[in-house]
Protein backbone atom coordinates (compact mmCIF):
# COMPACT_ATOMS: atom_id res chain seq x y z
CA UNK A 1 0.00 0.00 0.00
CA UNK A 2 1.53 3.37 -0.85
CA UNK A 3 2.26 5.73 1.71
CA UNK A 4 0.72 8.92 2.12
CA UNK A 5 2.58 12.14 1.96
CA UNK A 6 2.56 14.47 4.73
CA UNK A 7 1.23 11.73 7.09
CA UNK A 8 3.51 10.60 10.31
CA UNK A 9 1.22 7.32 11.91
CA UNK A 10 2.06 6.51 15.25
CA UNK A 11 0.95 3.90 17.64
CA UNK A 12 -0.85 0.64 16.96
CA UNK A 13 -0.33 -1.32 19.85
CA UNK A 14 -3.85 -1.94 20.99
CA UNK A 15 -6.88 -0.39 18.44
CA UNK A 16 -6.97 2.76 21.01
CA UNK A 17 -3.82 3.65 20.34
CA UNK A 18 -4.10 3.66 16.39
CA UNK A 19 -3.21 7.42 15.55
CA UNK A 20 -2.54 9.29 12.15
CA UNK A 21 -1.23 12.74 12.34
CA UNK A 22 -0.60 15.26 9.24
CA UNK A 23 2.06 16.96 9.14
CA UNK A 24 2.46 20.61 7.85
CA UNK A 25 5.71 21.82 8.16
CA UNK A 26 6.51 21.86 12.54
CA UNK A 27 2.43 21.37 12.92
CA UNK A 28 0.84 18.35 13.68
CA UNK A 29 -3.01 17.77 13.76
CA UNK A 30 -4.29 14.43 14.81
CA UNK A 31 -6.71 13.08 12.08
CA UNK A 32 -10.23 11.41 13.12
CA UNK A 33 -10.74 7.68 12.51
CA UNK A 34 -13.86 5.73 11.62
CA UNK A 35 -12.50 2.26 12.44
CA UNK A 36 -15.71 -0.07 14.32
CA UNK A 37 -18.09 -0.33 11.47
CA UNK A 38 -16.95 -2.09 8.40
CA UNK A 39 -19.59 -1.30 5.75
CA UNK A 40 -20.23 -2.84 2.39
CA UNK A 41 -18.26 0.39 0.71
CA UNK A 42 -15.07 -0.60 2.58
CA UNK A 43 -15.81 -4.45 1.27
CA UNK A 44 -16.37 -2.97 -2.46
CA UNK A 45 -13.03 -0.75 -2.25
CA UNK A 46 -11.29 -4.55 -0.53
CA UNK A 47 -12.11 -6.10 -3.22
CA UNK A 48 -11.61 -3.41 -6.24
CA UNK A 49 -7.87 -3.38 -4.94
CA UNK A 50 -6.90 -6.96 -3.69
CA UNK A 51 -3.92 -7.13 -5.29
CA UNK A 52 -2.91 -4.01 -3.68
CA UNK A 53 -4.13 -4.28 -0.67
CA UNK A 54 -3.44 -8.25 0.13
CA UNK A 55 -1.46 -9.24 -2.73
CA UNK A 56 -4.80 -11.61 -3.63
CA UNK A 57 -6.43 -11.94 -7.08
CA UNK A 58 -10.37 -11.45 -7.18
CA UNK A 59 -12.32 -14.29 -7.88
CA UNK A 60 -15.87 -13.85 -6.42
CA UNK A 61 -18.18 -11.63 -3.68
CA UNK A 62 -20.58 -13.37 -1.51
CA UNK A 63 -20.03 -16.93 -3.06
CA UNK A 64 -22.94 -18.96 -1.94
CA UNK A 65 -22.33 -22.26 -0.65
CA UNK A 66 -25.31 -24.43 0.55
CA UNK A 67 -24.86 -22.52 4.25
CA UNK A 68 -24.06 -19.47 3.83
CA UNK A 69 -22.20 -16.82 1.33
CA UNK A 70 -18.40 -16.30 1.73
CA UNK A 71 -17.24 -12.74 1.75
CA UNK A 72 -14.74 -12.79 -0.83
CA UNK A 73 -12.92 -15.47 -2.72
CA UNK A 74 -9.71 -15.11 -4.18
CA UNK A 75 -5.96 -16.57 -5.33
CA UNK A 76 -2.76 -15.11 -3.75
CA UNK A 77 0.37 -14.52 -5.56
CA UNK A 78 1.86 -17.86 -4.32
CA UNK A 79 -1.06 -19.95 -5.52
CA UNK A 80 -3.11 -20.40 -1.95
CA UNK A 81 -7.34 -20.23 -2.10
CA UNK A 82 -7.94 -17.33 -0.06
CA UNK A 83 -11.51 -16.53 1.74
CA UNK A 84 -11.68 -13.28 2.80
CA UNK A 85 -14.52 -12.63 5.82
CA UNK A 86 -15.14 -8.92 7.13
CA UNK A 87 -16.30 -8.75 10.60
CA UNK A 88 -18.89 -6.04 10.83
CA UNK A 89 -20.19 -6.58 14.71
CA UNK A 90 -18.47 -6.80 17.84
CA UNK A 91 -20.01 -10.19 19.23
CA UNK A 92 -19.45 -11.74 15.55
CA UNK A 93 -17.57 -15.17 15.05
CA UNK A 94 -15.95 -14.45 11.94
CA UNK A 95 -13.28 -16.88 12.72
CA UNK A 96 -15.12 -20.14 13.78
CA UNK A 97 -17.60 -18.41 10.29
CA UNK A 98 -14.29 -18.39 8.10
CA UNK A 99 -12.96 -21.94 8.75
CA UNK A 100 -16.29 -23.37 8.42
CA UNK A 101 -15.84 -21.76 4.70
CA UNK A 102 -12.25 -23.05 4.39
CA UNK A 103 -13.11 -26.58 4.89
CA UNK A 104 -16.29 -26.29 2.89
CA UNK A 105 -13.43 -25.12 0.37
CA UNK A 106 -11.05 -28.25 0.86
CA UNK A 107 -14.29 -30.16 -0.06
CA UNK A 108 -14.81 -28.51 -2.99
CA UNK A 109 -11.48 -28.11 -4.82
CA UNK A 110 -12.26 -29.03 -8.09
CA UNK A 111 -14.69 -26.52 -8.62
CA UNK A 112 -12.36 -24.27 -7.22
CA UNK A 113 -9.65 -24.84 -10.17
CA UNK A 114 -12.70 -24.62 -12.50
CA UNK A 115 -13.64 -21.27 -11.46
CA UNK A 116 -9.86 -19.77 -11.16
CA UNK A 117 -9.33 -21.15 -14.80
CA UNK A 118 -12.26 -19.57 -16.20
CA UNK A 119 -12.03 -16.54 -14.54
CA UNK A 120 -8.27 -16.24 -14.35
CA UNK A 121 -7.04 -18.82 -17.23
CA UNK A 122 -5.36 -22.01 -17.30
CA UNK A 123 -1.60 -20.53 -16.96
CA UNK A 124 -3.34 -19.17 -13.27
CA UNK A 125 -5.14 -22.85 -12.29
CA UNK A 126 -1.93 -24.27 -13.20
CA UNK A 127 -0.53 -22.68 -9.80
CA UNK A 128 -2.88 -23.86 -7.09
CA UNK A 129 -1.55 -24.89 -4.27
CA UNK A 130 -3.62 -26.30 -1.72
CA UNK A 131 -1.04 -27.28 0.78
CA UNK A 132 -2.22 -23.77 2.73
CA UNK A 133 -5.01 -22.16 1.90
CA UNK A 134 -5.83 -19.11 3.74
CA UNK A 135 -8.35 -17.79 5.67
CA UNK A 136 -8.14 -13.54 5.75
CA UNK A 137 -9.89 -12.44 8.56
CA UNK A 138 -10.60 -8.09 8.08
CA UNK A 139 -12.24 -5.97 11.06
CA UNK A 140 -11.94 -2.75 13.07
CA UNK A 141 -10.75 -4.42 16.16
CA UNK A 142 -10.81 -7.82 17.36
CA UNK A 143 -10.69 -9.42 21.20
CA UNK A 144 -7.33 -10.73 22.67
CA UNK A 145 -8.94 -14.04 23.14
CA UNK A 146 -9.17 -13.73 19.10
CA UNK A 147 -5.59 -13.83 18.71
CA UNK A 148 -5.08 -16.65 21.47
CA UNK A 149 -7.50 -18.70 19.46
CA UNK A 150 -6.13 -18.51 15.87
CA UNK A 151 -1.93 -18.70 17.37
CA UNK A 152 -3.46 -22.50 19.00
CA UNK A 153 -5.49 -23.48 15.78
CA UNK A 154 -2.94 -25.44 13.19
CA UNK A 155 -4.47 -23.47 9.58
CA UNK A 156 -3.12 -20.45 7.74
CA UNK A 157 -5.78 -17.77 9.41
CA UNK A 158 -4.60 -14.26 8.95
CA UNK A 159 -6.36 -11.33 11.51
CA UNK A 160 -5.88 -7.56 9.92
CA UNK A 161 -7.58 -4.41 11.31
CA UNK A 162 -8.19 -1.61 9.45
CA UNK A 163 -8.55 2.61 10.30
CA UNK A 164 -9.88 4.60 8.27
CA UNK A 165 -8.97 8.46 8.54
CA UNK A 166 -10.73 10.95 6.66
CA UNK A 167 -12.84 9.24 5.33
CA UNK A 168 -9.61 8.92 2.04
CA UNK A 169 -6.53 7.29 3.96
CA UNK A 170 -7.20 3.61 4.66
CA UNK A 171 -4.53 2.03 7.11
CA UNK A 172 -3.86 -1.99 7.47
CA UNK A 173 -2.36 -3.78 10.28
CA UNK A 174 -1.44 -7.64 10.62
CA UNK A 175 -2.56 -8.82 13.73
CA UNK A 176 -1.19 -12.25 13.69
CA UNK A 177 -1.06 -14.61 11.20
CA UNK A 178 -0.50 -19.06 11.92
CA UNK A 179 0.70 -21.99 9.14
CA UNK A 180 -0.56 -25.32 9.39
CA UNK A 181 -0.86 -28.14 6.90
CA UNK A 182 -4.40 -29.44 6.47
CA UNK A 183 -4.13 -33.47 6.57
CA UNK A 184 -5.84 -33.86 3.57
CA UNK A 185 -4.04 -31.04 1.51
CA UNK A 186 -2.78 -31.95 -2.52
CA UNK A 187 0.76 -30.75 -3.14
CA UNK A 188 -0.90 -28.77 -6.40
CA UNK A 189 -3.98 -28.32 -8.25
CA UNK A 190 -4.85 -31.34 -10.62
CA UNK A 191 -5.18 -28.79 -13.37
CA UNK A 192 -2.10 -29.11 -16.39
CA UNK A 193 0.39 -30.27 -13.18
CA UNK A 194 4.01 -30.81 -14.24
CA UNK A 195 6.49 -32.71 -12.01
CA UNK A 196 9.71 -30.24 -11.27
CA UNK A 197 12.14 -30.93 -8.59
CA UNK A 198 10.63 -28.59 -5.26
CA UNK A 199 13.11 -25.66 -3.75
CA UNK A 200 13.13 -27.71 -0.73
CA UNK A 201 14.53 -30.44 -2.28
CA UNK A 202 17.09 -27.88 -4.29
CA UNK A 203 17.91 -26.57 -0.65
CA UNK A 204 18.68 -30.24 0.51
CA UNK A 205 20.91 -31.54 -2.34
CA UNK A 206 22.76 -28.26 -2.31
CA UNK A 207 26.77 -28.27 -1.42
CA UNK A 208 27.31 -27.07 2.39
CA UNK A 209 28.74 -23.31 0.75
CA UNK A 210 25.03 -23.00 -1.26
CA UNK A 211 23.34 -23.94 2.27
CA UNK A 212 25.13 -21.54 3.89
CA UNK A 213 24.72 -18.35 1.88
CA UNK A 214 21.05 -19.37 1.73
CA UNK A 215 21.42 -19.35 5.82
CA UNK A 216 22.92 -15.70 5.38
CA UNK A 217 20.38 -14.57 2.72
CA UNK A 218 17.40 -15.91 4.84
CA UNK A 219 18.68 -14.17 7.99
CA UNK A 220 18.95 -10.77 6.13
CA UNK A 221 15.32 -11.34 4.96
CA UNK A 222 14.06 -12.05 8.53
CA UNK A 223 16.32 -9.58 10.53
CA UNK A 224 14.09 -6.83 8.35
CA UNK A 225 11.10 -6.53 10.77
CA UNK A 226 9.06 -8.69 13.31
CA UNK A 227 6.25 -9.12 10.33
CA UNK A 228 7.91 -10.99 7.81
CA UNK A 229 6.97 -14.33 7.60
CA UNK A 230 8.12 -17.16 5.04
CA UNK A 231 6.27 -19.59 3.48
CA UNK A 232 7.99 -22.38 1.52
CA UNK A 233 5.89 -22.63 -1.72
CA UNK A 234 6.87 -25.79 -4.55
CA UNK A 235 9.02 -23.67 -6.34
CA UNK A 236 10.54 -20.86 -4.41
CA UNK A 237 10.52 -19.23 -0.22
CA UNK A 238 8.21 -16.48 -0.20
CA UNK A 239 8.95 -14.04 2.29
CA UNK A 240 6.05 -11.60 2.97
CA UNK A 241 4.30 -9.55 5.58
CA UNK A 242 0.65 -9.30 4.22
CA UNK A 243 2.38 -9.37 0.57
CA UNK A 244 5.45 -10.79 -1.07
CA UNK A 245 8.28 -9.40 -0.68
CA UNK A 246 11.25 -10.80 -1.75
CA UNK A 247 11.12 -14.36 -3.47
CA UNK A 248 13.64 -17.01 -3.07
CA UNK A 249 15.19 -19.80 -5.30
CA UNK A 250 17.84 -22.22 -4.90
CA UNK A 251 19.86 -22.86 -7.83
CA UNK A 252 22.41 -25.40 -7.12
CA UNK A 253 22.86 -26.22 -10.85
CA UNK A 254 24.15 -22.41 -11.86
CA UNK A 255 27.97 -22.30 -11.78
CA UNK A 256 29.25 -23.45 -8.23
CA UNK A 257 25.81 -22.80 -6.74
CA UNK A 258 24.27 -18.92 -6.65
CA UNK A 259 20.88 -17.92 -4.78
CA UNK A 260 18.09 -15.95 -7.29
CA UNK A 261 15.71 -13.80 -5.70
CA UNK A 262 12.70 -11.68 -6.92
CA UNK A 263 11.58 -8.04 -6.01
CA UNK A 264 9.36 -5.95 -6.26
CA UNK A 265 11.21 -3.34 -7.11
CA UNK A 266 10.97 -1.22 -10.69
CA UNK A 267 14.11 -2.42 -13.10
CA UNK A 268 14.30 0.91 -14.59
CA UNK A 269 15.23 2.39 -11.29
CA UNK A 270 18.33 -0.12 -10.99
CA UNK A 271 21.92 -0.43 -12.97
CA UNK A 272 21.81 -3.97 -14.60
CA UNK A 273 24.37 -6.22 -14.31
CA UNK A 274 25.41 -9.33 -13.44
CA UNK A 275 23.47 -9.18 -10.31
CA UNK A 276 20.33 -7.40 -11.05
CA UNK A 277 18.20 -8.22 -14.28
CA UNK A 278 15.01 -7.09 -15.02
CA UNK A 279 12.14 -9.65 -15.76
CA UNK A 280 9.41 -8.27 -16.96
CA UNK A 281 9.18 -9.99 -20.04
CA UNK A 282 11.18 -12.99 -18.57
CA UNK A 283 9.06 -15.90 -17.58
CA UNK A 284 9.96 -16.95 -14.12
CA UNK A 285 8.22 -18.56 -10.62
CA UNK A 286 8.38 -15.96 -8.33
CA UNK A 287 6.36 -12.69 -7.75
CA UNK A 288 8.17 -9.33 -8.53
CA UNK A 289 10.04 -7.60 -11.87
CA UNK A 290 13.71 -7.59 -10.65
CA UNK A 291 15.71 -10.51 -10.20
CA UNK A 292 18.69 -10.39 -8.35
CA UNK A 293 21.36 -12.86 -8.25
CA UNK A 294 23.59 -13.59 -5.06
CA UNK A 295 26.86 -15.60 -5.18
CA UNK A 296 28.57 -14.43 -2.14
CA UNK A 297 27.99 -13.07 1.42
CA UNK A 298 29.73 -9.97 -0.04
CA UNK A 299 26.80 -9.65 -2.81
CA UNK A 300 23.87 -9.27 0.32
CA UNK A 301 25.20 -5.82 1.67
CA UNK A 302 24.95 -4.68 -2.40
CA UNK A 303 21.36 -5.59 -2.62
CA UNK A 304 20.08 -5.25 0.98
CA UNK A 305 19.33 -1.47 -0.04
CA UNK A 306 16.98 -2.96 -2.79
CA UNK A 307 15.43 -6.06 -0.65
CA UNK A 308 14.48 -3.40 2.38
CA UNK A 309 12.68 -0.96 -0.79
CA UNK A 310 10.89 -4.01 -1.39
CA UNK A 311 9.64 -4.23 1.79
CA UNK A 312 8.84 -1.20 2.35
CA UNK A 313 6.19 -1.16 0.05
CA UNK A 314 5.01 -4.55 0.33
C-alpha cells in the first residue's frame, strides 16, 4: 500500500492507540478515525484493490455455498485459495464463520480450479496450491482471546484491522497470522500439473557453501522486521508480511551454486548487471520484476538497499 505524503502514523499497539497525524511543516493535527463499522463500501473498495491491498487476485463476492455466502474469494500470488470474511459486529464469530468456509473449500477443490481457470485462465489454475489455503480475517478491532485462538489453531488464518482516517486514507495492520498443513491437503492443483524438482529439495541436495549463503540470505530477509513471515511454496521461499516481498530460489545447478531472488522493485530504477536483471518480459516462478542474483555473502550488503525498498512497500 503506498504511503501517504505528509502523514507521520504513530501507535498501533492496541486499536486505542491507532493514531494518524498530518504533518504541515513543525504542525501536527491528529486526524479522526472511523475504524468499528466495516460497511459494504469498505468491502467494495477490498475487493476493487486486492492485489494491492493483500497481494490476492479477485475471484468472487458473496459466493454462496449451501450454508451461507463467503465474503470474498480469491488466489494469492503464491497460488493459496484465499476466503476473505469482514467482521462487521463486535459479538461476531468471523473466525469459527471463516474456517467453516475453508473446509467447505477443501471439499470442494475441483470446482475451485474450474472457477480460477475460467475466470483467471489455465496458466493461473496451473498454480494452485492447496497445501495452505488461507483464511483472511478483516475488522476494526478484534478481542485478545481472538488472537489466542487462531496462534493455537494449526491453519493459515490471517487477523488484519483496518482505520480509516478521513474518510480517504485507509490504514492496514497484521494482527497475527498461523501456518498449518491441512491433513488432507494436494501438493498442487490437478489442473495441467508438471512434475519439477521442489526448492526444498534444491535446498537439501545443495553443497554445504550454497546452504550456507542461503542461511545468510534468509537471515537478512528475517532480521528486516518482526512481520515478515516465510512460506515455503513448490518452487521458491516467499517471504512476505501481508504481501510478497522478496522471493527465493535455490539454484544449485548455476555455476558453483548462486541464490536468485525476486523483487518488487521497478528495473528501470536499478543499474543492470550481473546481479540485477530485469524480468518483466522474462518468464519466471516468483512474484516481482527484478531478479537479483547472489553468489557471495559480499553480494547481500549490495542488494540489501533494494530487498528493504521491497519491503517497504510490500
Amino acid at each position: 500500500m503506498e504511503s501517504v505524503p505528509n502523514v507521520l502514523r504513530l501507535g498501533w499497539g492496541t486499536m486505542g492507540d491507532i493514531k494518524l497525524f498530518d504533518v504541515q511543516g513543525l504542525n501536527v493535527t491528529a486526524l479522526p478515525s472511523t475504524i468499528l463499522k466495516l460497511e459494504k463500501r469498505l468491502q467494495t473498495i477490498f475487493e476493487q484493490n486486492l492485489e494491492i491491498l493483500l497481494g490476492v487476485r479477485f475471484l468472487a463476492s458473496e459466493f454462496p455455498t449451501q450454508d451461507g455466502r463467503m465474503d470474498t474469494l480469491g488466489i494469492d500470488e503464491n497460488g493459496y485459495p484465499v476466503i476473505i470474511e469482514y467482521k462487521r459486529q463486535s459479538d461476531e464469530n468471523v473466525i469459527n464463520q471463516g474456517l467453516f468456509y475453508l473446509n467447505w473449500l477443501m471439499d470442494h477443490q475441483a470446482a475451485f480450479e474450474l472457477m480460477v481457470r475460467d475466470t483467471l485462465g489455465t496458466d493461473v489454475a496451473k498454480t494452485i496450491d492447496w497445501s495452505e489455503p488461507r483464511l483472511i480475517c478483516i475488522a476494526g478491532d478484534f478481542k485478545k482471546y481472538d488472537l489466542f485462538a487462531v496462534k493455537q489453531m494449526p491453519r493459515n488464518i490471517e487477523l488484519i484491522r483496518f482505520a480509516l482516517f478521513d474518510d480517504d486514507k485507509l490504514l492496514l495492520d497484521q494482527l497475527t497470522s498461523t501456518s498449518g498443513e491441512s491433513a488432507n491437503a494436494k501438493a498442487k492443483s490437478t489442473i495441467g500439473v508438471t512434475l519439477y524438482r521442489t526448492v526444498s529439495e534444491d535446498l537439501a541436495a545443495a553443497n554445504d557453501t550454497l546452504r550456507n549463503l542461503y542461511a545468510d540470505v534468509d537471515a537478512a530477509l528475517m532480521s528486516l522486521g518482526d512481520d515478515v513471515q516465510q512460506r515455503a511454496t513448490k518452487f521458491y521461499f516467499a517471504y512476505k508480511r501481508i504481501q510478497n516481498f522478496a522471493c527465493m530460489e535455490v539454484k544449485r545447478n548455476v555455476g558453483t551454486g548462486v541464490i536468485r531472488l525476486y523483487l518488487k522493485v521497478d528495473p528501470d530504477t536499478v543499474e543492470q548487471n550481473k546481479i540485477f536483471r530485469d524480468v518483466r518480459e522474462v518468464g519466471h516462478f516468483g512474484t516481482g520484476d527484478l531478479e537479483v542474483t547472489i553468489t557471495s555473502v559480499d553480494d547481500i550488503d549490495i542488494v540489501m538497499p533494494y530487498i528493504r525498498k521491497s519491503y517497504e512497500g510490500s
